[in-house]
PDB file of N, CA and C in Angstrom:
ATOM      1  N   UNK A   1      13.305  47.355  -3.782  1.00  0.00           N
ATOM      2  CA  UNK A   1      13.678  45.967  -3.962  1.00  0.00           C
ATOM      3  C   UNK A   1      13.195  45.174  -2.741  1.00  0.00           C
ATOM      4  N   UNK A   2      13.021  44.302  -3.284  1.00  0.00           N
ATOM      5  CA  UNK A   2      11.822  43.127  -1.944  1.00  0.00           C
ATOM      6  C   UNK A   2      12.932  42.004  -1.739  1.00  0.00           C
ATOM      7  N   UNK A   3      13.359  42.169  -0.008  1.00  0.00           N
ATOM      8  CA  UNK A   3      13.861  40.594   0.292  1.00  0.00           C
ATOM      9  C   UNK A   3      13.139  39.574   0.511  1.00  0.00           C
ATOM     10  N   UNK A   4      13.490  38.341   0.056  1.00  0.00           N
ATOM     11  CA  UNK A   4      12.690  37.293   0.553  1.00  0.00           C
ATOM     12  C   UNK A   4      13.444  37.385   1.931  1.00  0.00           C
ATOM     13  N   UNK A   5      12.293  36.555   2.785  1.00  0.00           N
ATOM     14  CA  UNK A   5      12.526  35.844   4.390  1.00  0.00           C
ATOM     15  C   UNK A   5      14.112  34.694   4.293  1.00  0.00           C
ATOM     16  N   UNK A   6      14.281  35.318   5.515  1.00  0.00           N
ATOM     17  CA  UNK A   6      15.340  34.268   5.354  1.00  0.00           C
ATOM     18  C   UNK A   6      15.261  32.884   6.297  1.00  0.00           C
ATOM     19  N   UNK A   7      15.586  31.673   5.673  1.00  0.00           N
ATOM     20  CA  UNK A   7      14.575  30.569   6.491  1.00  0.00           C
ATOM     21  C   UNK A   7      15.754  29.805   7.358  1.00  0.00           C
ATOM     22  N   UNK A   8      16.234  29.144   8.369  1.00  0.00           N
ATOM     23  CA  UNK A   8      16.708  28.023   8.794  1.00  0.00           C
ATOM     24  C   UNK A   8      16.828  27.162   7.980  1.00  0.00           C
ATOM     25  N   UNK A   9      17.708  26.885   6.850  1.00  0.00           N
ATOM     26  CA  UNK A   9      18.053  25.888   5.898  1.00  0.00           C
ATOM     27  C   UNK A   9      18.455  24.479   6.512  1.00  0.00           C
ATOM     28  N   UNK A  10      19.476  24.965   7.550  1.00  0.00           N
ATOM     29  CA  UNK A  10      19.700  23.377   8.142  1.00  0.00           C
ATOM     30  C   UNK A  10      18.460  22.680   8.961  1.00  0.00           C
ATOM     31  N   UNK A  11      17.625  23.116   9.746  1.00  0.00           N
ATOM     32  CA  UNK A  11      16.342  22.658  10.584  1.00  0.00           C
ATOM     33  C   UNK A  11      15.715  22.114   9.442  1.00  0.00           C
ATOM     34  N   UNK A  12      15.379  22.914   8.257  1.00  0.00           N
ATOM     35  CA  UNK A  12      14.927  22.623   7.318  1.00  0.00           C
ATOM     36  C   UNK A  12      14.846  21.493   6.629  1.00  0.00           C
ATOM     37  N   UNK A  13      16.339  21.327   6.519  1.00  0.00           N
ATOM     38  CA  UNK A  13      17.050  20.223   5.868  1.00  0.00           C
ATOM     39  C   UNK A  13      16.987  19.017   6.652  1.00  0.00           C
ATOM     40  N   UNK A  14      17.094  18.990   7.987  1.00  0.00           N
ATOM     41  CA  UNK A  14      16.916  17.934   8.884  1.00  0.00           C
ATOM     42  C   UNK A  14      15.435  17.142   9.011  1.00  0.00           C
ATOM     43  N   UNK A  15      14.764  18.150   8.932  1.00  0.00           N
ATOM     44  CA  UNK A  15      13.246  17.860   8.948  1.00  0.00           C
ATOM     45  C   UNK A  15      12.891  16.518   8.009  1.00  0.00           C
ATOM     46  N   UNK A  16      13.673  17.428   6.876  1.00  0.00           N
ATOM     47  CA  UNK A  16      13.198  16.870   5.211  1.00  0.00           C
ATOM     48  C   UNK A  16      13.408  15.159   5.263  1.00  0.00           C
ATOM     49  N   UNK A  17      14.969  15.460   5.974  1.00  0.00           N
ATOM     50  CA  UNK A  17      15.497  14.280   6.069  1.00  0.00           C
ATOM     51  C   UNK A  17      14.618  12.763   7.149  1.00  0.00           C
ATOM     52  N   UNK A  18      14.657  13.354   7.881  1.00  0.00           N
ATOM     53  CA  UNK A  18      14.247  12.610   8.998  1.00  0.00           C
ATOM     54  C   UNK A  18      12.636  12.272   8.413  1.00  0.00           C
ATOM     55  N   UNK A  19      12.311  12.899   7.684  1.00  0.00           N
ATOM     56  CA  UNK A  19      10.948  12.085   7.353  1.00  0.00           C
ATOM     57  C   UNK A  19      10.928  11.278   6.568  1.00  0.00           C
ATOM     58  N   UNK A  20      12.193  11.566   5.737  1.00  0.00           N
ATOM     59  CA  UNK A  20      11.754  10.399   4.323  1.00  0.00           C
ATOM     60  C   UNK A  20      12.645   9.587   4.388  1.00  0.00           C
ATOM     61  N   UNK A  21      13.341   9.049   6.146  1.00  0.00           N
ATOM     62  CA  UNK A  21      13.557   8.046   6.745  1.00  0.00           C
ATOM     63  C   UNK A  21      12.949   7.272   7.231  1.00  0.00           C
ATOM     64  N   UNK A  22      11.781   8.129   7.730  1.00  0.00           N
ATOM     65  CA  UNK A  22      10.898   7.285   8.693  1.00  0.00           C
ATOM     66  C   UNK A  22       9.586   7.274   7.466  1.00  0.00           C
ATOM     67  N   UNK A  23       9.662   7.714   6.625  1.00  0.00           N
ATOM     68  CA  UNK A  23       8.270   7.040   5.442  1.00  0.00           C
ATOM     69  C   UNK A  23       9.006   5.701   4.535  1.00  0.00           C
ATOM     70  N   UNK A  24      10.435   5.803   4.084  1.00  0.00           N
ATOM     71  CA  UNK A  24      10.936   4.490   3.472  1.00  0.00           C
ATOM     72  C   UNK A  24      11.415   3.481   4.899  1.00  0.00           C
ATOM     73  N   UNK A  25      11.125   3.997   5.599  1.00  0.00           N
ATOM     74  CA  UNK A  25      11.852   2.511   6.899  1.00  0.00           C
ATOM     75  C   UNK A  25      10.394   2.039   6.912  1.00  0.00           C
ATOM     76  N   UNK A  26       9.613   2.959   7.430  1.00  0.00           N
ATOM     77  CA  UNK A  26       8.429   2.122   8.457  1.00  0.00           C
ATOM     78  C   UNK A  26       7.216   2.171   7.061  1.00  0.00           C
ATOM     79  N   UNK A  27       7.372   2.487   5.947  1.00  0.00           N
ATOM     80  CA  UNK A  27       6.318   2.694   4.729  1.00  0.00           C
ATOM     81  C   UNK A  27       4.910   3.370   5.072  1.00  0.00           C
ATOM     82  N   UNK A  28       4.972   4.409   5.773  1.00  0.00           N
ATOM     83  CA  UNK A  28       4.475   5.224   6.148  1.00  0.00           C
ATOM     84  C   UNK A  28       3.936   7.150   5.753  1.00  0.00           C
ATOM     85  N   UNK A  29       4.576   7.236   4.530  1.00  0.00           N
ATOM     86  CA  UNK A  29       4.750   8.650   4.039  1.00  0.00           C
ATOM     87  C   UNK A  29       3.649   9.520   4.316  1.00  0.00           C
ATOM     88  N   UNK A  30       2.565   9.078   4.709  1.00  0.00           N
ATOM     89  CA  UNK A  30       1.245  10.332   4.477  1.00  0.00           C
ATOM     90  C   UNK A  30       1.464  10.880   6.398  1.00  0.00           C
ATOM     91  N   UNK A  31       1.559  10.221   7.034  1.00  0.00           N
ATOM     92  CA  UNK A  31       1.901  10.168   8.216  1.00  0.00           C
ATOM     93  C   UNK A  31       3.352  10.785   8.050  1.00  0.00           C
ATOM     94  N   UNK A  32       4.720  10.501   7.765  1.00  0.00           N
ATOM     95  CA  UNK A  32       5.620  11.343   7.979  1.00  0.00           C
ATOM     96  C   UNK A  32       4.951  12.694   7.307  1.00  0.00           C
ATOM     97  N   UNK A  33       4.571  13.062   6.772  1.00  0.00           N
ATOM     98  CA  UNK A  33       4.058  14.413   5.796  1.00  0.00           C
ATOM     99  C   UNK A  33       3.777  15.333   6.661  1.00  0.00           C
ATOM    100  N   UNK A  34       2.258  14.490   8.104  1.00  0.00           N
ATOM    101  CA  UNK A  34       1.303  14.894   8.840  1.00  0.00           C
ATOM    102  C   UNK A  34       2.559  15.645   9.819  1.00  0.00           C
ATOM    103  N   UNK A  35       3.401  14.272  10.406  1.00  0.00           N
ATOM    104  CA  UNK A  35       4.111  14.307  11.454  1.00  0.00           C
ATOM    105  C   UNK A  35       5.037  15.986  11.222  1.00  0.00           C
ATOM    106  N   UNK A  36       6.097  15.683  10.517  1.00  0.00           N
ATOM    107  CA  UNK A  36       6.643  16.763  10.126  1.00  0.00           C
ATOM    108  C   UNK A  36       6.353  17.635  10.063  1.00  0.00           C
ATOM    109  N   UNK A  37       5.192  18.365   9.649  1.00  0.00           N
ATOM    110  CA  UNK A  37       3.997  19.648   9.687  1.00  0.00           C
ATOM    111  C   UNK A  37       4.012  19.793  11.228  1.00  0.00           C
ATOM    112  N   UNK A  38       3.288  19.039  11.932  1.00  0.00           N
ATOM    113  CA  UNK A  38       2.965  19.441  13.047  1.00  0.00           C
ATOM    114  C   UNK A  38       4.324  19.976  14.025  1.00  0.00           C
ATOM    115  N   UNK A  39       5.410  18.960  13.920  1.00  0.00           N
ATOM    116  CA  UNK A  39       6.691  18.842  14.533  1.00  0.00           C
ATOM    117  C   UNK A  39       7.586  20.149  14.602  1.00  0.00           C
ATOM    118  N   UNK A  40       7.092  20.829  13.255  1.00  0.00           N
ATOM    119  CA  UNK A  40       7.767  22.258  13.125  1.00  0.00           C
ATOM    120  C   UNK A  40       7.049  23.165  12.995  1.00  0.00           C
ATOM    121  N   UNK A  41       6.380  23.068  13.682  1.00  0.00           N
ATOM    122  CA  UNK A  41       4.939  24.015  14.407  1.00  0.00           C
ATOM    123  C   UNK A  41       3.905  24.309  13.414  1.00  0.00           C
ATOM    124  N   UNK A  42       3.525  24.073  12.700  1.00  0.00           N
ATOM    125  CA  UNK A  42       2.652  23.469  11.512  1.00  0.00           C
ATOM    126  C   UNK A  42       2.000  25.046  11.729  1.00  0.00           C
ATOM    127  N   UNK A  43       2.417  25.889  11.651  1.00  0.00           N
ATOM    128  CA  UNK A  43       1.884  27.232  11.150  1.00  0.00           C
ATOM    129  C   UNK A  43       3.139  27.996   9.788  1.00  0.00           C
ATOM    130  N   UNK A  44       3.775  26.687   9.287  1.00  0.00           N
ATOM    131  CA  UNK A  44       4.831  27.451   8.086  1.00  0.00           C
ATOM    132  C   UNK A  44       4.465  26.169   7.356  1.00  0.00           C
ATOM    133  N   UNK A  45       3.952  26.217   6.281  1.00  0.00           N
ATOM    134  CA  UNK A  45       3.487  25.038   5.289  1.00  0.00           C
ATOM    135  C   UNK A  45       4.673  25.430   3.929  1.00  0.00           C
ATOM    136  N   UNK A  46       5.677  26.480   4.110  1.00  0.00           N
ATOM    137  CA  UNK A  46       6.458  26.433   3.498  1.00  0.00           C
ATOM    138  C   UNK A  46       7.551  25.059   2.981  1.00  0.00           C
ATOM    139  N   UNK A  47       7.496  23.980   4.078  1.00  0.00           N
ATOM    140  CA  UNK A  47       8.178  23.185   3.840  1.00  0.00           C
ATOM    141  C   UNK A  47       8.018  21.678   2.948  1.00  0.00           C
ATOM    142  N   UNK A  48       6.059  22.083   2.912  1.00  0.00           N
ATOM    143  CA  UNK A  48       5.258  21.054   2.609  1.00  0.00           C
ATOM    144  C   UNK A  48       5.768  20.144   1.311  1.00  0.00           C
ATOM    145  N   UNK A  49       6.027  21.017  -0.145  1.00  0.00           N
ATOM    146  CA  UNK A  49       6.530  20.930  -1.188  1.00  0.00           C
ATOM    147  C   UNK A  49       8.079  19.563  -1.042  1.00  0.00           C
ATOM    148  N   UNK A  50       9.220  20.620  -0.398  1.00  0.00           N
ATOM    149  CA  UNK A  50      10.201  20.054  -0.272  1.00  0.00           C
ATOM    150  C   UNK A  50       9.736  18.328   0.330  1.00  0.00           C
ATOM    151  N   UNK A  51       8.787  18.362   1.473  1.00  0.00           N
ATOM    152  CA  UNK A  51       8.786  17.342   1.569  1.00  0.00           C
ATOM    153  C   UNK A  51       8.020  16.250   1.556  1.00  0.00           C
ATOM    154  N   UNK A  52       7.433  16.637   0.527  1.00  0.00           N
ATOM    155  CA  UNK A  52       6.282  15.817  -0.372  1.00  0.00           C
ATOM    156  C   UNK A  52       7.861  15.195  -1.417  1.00  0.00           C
ATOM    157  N   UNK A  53       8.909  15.699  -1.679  1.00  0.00           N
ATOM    158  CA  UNK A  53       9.666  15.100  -2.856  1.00  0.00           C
ATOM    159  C   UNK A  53      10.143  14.359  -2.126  1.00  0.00           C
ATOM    160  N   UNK A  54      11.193  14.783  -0.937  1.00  0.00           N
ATOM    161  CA  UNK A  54      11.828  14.117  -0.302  1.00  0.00           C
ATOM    162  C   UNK A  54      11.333  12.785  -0.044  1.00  0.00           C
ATOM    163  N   UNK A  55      10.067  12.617   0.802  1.00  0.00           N
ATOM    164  CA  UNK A  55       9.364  11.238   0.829  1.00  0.00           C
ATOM    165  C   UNK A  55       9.192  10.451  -0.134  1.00  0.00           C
ATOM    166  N   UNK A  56       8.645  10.967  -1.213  1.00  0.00           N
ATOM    167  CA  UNK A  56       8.235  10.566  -2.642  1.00  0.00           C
ATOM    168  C   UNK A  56       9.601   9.583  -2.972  1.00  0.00           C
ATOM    169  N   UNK A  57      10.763  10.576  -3.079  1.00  0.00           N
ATOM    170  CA  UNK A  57      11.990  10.193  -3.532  1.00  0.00           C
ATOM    171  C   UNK A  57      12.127   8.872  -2.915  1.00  0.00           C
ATOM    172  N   UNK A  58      12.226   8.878  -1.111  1.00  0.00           N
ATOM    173  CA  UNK A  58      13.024   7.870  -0.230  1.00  0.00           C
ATOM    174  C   UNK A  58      11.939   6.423  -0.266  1.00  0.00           C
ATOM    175  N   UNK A  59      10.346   6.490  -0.305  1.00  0.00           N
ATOM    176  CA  UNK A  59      10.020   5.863  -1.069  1.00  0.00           C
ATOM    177  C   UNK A  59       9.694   4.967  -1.934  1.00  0.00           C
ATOM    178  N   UNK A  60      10.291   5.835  -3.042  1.00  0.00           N
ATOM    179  CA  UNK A  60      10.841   4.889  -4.287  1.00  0.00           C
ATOM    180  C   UNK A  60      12.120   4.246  -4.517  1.00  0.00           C
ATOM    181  N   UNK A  61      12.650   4.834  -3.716  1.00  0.00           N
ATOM    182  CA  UNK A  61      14.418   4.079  -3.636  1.00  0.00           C
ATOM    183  C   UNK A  61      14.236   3.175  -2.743  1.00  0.00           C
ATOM    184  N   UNK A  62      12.928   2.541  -1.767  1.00  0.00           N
ATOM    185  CA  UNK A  62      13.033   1.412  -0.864  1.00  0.00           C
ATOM    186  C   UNK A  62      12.371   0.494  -0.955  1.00  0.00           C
ATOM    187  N   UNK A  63      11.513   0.710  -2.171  1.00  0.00           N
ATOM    188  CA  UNK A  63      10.264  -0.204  -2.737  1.00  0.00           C
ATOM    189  C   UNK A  63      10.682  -0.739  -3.919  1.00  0.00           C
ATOM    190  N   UNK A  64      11.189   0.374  -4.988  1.00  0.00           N
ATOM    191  CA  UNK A  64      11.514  -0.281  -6.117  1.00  0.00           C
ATOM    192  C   UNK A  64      12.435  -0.631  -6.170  1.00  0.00           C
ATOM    193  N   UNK A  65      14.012   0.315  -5.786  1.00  0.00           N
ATOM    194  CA  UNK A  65      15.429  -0.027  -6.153  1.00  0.00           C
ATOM    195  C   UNK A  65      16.188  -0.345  -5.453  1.00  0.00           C
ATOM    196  N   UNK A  66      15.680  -0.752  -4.287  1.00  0.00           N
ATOM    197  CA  UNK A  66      17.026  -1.732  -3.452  1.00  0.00           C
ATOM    198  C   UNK A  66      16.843  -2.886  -3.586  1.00  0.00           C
ATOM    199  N   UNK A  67      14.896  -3.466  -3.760  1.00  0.00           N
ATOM    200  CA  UNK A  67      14.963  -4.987  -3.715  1.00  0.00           C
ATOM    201  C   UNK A  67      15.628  -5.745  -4.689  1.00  0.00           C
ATOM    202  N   UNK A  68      15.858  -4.880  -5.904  1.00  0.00           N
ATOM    203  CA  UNK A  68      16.270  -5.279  -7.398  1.00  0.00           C
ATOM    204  C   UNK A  68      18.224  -5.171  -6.791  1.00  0.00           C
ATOM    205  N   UNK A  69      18.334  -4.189  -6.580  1.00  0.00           N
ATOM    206  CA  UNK A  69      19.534  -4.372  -6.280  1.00  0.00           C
ATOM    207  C   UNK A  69      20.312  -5.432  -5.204  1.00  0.00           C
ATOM    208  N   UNK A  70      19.485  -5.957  -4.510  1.00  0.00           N
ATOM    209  CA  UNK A  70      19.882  -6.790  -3.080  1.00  0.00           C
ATOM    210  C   UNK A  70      19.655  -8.215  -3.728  1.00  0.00           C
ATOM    211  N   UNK A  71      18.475  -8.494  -4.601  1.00  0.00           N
ATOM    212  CA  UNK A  71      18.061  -9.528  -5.380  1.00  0.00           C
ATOM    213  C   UNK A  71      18.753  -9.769  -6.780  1.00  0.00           C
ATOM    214  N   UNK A  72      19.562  -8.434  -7.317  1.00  0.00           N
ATOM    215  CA  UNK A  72      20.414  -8.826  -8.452  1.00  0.00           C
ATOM    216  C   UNK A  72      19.233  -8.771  -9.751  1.00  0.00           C
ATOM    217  N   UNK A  73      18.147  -8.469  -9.666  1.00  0.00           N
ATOM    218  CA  UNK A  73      17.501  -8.331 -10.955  1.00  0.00           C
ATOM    219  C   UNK A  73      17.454  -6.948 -11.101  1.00  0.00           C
ATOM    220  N   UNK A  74      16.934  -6.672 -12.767  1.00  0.00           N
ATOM    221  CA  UNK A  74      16.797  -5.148 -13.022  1.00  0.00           C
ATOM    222  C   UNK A  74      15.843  -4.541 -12.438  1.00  0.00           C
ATOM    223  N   UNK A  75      15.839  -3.028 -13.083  1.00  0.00           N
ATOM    224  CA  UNK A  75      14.949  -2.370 -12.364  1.00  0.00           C
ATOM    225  C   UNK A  75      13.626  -2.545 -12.453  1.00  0.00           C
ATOM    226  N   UNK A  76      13.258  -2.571 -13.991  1.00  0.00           N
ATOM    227  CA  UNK A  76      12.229  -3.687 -14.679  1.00  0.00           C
ATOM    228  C   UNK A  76      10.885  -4.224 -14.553  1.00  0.00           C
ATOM    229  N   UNK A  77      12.182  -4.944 -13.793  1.00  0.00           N
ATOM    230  CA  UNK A  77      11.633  -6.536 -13.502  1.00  0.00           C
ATOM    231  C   UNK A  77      11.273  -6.181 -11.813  1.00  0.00           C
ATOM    232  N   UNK A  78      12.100  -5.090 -11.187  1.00  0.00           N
ATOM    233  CA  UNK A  78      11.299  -4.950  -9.723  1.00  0.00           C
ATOM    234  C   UNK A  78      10.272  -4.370  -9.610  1.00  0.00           C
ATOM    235  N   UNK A  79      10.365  -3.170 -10.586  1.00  0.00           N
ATOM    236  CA  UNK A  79       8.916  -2.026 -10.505  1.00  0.00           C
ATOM    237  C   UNK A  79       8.116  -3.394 -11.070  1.00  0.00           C
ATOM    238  N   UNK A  80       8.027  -4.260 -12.286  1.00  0.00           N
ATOM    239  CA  UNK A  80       6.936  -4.945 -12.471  1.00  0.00           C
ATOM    240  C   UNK A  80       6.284  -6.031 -10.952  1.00  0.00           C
ATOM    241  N   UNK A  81       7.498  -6.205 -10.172  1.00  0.00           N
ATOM    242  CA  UNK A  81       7.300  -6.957  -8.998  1.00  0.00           C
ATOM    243  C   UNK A  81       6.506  -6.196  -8.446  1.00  0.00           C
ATOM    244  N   UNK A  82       6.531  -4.902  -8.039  1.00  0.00           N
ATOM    245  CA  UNK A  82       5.957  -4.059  -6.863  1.00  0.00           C
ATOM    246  C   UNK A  82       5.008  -3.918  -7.213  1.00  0.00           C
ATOM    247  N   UNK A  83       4.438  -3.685  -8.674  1.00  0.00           N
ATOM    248  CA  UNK A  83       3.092  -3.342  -9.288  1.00  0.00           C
ATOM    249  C   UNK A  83       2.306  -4.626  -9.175  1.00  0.00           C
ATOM    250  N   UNK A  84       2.992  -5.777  -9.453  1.00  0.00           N
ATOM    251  CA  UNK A  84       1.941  -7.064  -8.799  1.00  0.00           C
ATOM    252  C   UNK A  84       1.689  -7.504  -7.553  1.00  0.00           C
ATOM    253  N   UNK A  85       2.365  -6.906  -6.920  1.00  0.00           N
ATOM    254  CA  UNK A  85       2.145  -6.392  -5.279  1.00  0.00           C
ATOM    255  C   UNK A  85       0.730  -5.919  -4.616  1.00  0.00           C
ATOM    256  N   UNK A  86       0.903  -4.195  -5.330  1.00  0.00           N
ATOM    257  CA  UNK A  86      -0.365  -3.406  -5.565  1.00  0.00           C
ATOM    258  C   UNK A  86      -1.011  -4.130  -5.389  1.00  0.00           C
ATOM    259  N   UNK A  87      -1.290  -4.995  -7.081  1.00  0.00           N
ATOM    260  CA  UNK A  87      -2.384  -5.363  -7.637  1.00  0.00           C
ATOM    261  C   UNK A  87      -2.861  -6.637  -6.682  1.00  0.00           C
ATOM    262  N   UNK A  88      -2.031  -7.182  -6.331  1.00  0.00           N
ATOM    263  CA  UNK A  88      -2.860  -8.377  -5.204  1.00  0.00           C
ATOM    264  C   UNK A  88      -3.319  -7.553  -3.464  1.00  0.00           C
ATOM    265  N   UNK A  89      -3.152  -6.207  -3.173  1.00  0.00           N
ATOM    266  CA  UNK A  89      -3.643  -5.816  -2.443  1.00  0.00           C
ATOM    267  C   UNK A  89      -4.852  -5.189  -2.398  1.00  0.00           C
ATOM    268  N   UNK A  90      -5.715  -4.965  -4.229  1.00  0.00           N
ATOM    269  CA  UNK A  90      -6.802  -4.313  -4.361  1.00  0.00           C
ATOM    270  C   UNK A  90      -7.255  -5.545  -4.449  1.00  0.00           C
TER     271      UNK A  90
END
């Protein structure tokens, strides 16, 4: 019978966190991705996954669903806001 490795869940967890703070604060995610890799000695890409969601997640909860919520319109009507956003930046 084969054990898996056993990993630092909380470091782990902190990592995760702290990046997809600093990709929804400063709108930065490809850079928290980089940062984080390197930060936890970027020879375990085990964490890469987890925090490709995590960012992904924090994100989308700071682009699409707080402005709708702080502004009182639906969700909708914000993702259609953010997408005409985009579109005036190409």
């Amino acid at each position: 019978m084969t054990t898996l490795p056993r990993h630092d869940c909380w470091n782990f967890g902190h990592v995760v966190g702290a990046s997809s703070m600093l990709a929804a604060n400063c709108g930065v995610p490809v850079t928290s991705v980089v940062l984080a890799v390197e930060l936890a000695g970027g020879s375990s890409y085990e964490a890469t996954l987890p925090l490709i969601i995590g960012i992904a997640l924090a994100t989308y909860i700071s682009s699409v669903l707080l402005p709708g919520l702080f502004e009182g319109i639906s969700r909708e009507d914000s993702l259609k806001r953010y997408e005409q956003q985009a579109e005036d930046l190409v």
